[in-house]
N, C-alpha and C. Protein backbone atom coordinates (compact mmCIF):
# COMPACT_ATOMS: atom_id res chain seq x y z
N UNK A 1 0.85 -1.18 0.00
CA UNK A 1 0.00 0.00 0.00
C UNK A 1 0.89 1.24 0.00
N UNK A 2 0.30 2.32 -0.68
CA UNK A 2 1.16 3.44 -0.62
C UNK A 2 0.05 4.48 -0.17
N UNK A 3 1.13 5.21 0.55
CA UNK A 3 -0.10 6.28 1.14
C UNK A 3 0.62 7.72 0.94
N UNK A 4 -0.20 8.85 -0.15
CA UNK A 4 0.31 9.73 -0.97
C UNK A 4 -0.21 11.25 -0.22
N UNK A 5 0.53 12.09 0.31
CA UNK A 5 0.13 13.04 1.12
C UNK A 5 0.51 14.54 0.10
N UNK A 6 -0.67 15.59 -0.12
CA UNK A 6 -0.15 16.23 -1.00
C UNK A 6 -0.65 17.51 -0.26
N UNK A 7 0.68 18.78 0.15
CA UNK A 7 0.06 19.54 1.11
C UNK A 7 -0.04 20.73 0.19
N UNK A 8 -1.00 21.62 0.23
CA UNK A 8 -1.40 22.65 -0.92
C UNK A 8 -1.34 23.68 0.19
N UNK A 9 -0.86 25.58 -0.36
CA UNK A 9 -1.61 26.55 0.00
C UNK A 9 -2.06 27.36 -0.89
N UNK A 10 -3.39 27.57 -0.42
CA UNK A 10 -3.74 28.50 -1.34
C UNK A 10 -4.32 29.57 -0.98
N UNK A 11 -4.82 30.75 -1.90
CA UNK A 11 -4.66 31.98 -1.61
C UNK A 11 -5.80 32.32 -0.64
N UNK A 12 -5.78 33.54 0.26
CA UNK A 12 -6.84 33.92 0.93
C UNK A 12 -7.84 34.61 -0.06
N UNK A 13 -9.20 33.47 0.51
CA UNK A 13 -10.67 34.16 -0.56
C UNK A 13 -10.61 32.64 -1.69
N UNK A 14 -9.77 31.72 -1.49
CA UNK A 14 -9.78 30.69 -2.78
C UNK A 14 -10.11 29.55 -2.25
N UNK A 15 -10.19 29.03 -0.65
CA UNK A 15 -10.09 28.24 0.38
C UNK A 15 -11.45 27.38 -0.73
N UNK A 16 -12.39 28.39 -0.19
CA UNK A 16 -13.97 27.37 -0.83
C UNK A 16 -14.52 27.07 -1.92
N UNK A 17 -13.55 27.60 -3.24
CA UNK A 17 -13.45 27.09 -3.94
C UNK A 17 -12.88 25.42 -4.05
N UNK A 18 -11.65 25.45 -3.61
CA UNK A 18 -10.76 24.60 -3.79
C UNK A 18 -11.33 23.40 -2.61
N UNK A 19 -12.08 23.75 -1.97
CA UNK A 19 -13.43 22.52 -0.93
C UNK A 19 -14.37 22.36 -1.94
N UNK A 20 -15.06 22.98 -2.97
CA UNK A 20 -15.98 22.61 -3.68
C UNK A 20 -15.68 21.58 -5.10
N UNK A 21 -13.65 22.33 -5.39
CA UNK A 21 -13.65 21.11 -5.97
C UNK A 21 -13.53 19.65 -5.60
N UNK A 22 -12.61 19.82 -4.68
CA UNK A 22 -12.27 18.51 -3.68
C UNK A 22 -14.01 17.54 -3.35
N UNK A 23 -14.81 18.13 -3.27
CA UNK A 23 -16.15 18.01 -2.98
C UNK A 23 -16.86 16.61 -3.98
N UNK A 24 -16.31 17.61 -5.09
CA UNK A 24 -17.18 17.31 -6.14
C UNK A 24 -16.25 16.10 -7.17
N UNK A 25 -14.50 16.56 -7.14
CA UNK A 25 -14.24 15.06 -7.12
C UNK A 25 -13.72 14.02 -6.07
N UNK A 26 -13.80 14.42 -4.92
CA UNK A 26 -13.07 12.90 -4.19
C UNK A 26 -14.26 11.32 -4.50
N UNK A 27 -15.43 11.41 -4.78
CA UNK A 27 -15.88 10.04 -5.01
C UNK A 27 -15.40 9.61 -6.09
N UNK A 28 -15.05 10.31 -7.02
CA UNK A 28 -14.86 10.21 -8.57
C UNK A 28 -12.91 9.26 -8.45
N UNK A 29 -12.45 10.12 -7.79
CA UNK A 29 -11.05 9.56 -7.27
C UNK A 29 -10.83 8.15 -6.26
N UNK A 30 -11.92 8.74 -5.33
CA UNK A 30 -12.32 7.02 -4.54
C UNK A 30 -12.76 6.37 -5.65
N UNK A 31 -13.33 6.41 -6.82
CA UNK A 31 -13.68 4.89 -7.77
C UNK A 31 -13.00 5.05 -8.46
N UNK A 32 -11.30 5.27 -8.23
CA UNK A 32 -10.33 5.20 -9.17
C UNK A 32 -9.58 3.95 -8.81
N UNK A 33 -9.58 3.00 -10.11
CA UNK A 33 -8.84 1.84 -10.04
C UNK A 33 -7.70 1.64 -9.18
N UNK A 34 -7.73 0.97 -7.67
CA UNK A 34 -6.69 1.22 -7.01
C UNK A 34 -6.43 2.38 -5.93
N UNK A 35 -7.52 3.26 -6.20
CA UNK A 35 -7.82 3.74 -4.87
C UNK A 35 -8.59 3.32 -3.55
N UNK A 36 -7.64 3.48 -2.39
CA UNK A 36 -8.63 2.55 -1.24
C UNK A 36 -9.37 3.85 -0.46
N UNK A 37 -8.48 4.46 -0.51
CA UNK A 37 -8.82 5.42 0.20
C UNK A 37 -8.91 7.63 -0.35
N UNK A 38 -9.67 8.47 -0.08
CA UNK A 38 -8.76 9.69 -0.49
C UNK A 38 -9.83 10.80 0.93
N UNK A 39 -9.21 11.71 1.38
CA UNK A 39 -9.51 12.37 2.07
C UNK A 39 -8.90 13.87 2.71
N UNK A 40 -9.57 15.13 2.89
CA UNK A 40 -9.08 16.32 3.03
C UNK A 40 -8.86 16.52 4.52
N UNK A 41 -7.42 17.19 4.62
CA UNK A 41 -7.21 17.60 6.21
C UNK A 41 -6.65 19.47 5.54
N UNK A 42 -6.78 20.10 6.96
CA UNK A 42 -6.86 21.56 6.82
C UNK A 42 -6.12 21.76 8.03
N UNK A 43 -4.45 22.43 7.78
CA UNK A 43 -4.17 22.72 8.58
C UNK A 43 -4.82 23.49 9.75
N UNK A 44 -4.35 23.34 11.02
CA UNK A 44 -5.19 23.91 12.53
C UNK A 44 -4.34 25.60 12.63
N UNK A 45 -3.50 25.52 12.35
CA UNK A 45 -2.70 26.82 12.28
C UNK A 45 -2.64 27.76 10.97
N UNK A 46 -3.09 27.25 9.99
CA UNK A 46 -3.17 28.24 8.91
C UNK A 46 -4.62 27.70 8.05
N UNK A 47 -5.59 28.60 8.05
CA UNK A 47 -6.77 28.25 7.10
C UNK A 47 -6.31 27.90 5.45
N UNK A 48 -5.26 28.32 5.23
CA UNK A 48 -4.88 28.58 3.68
C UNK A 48 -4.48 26.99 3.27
N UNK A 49 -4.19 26.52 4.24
CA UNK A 49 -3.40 25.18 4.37
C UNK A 49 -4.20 23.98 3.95
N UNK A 50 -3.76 23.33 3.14
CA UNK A 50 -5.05 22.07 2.98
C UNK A 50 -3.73 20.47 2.62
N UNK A 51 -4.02 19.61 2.93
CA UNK A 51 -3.59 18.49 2.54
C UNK A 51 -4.33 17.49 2.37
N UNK A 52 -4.48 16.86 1.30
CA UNK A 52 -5.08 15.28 0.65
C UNK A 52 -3.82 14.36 1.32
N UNK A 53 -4.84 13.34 1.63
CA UNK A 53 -4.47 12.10 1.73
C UNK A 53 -5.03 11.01 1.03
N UNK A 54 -4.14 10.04 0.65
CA UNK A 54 -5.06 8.75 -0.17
C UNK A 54 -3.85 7.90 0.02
N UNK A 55 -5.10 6.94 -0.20
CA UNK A 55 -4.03 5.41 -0.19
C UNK A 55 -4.25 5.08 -1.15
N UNK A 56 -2.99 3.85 -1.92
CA UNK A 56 -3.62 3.58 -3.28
C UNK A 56 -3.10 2.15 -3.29
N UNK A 57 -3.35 0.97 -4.13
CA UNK A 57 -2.35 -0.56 -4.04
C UNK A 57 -1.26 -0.16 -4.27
N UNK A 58 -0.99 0.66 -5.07
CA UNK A 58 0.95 0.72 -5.37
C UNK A 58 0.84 1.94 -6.23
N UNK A 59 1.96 2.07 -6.48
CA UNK A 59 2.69 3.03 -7.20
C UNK A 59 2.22 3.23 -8.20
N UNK A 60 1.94 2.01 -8.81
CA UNK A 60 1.61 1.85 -10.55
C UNK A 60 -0.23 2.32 -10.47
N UNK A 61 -0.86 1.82 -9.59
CA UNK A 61 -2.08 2.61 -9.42
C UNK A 61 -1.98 4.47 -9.39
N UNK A 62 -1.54 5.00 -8.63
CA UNK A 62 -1.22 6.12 -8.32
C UNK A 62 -0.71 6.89 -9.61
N UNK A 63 0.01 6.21 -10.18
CA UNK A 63 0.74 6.94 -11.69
C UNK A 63 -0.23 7.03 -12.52
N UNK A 64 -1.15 5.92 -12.90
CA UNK A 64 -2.38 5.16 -13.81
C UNK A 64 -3.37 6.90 -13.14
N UNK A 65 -3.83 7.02 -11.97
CA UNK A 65 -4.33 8.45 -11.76
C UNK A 65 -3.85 9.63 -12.62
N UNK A 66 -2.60 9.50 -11.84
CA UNK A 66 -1.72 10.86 -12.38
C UNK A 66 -1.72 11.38 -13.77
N UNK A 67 -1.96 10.57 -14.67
CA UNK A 67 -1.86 10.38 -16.27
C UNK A 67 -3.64 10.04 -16.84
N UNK A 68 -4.75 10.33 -15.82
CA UNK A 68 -5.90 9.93 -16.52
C UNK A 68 -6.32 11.78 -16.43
N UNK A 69 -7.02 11.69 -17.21
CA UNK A 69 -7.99 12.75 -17.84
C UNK A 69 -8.74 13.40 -16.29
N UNK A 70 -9.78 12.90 -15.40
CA UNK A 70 -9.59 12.86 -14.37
C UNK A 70 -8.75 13.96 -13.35
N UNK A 71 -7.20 13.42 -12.88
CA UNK A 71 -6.12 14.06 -12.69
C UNK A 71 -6.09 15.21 -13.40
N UNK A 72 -6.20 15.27 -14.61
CA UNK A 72 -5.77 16.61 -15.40
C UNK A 72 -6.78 17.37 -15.23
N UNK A 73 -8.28 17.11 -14.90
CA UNK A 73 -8.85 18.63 -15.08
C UNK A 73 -8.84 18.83 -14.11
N UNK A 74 -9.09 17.85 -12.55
CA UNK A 74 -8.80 18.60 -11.20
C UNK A 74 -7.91 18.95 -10.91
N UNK A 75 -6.29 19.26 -11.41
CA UNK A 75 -5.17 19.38 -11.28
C UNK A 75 -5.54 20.87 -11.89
N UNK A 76 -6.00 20.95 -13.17
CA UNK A 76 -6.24 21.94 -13.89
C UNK A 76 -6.89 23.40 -12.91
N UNK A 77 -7.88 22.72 -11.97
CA UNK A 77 -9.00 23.47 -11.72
C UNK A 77 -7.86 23.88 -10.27
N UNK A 78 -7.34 22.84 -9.74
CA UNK A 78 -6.98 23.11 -8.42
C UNK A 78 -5.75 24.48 -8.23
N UNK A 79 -4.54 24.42 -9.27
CA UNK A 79 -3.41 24.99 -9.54
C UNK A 79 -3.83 26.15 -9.29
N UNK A 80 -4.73 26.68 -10.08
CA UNK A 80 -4.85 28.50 -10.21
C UNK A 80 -5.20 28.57 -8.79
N UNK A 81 -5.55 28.32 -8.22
CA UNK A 81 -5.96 28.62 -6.70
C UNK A 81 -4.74 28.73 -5.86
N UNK A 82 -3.85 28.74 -6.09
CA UNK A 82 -2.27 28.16 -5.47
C UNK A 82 -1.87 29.30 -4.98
N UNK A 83 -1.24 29.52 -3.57
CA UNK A 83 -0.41 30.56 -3.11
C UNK A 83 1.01 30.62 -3.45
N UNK A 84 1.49 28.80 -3.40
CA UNK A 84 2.26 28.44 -3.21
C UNK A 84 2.52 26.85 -4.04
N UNK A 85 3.98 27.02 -4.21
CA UNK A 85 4.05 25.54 -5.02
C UNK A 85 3.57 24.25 -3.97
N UNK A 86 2.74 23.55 -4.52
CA UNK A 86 1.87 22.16 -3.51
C UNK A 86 3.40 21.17 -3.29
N UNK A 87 3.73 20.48 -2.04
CA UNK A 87 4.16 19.65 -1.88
C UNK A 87 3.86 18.30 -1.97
N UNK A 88 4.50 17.28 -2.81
CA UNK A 88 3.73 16.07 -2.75
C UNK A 88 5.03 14.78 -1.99
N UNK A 89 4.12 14.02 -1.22
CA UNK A 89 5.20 12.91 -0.58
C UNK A 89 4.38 11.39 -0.71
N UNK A 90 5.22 10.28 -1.17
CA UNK A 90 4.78 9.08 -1.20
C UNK A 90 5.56 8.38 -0.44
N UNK A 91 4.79 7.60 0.57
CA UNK A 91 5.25 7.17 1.67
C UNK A 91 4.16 5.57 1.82
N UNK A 92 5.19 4.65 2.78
CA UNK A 92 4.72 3.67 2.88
C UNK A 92 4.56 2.99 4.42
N UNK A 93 3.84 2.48 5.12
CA UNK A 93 3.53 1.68 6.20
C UNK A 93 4.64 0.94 6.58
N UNK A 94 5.49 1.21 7.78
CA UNK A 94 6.56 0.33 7.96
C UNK A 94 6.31 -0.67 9.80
């Protein structure tokens, strides 16, 4: 299992946007081949702050996302909202 943590900031006034997209695709991403899991946390110290979490079977699931149509327009929609370049980390259960 891989578990993919991606921490975003984005601008003040863009917060509820970027919840409405998350909204509207995390089921669409949960019925992504190989997704077990996907879910939003919001930093406690900065509102601007947002991080996804998801689990996926492997790597090769996660890439198979990264490269679907899917990925690209919520990637599309999410970016302009950006304060800041998003950090992404793939990490595993030890």
């Amino acid at each position: 299992m891989l578990l993919r943590i991606v921490r975003m900031t984005f601008r003040p006034g863009e917060t509820e946007a970027f919840q409405a997209i998350f909204r509207q695709s995390q089921p669409l991403i949960r019925a992504f081949p190989g997704c077990q899991h996907v879910e939003l946390l919001r930093d406690i110290d900065d509102p601007c702050v947002f991080s996804t979490l998801s689990r996926w079977d492997n790597a090769e699931a996660l890439e198979n996302y990264r490269q679907s149509d899917l990925f690209r327009r919520t990637w599309a929609q999410t970016k302009v909202l950006f304060a800041d370049r998003p950090q992404a980390f793939s990490m595993e259960r030890v």
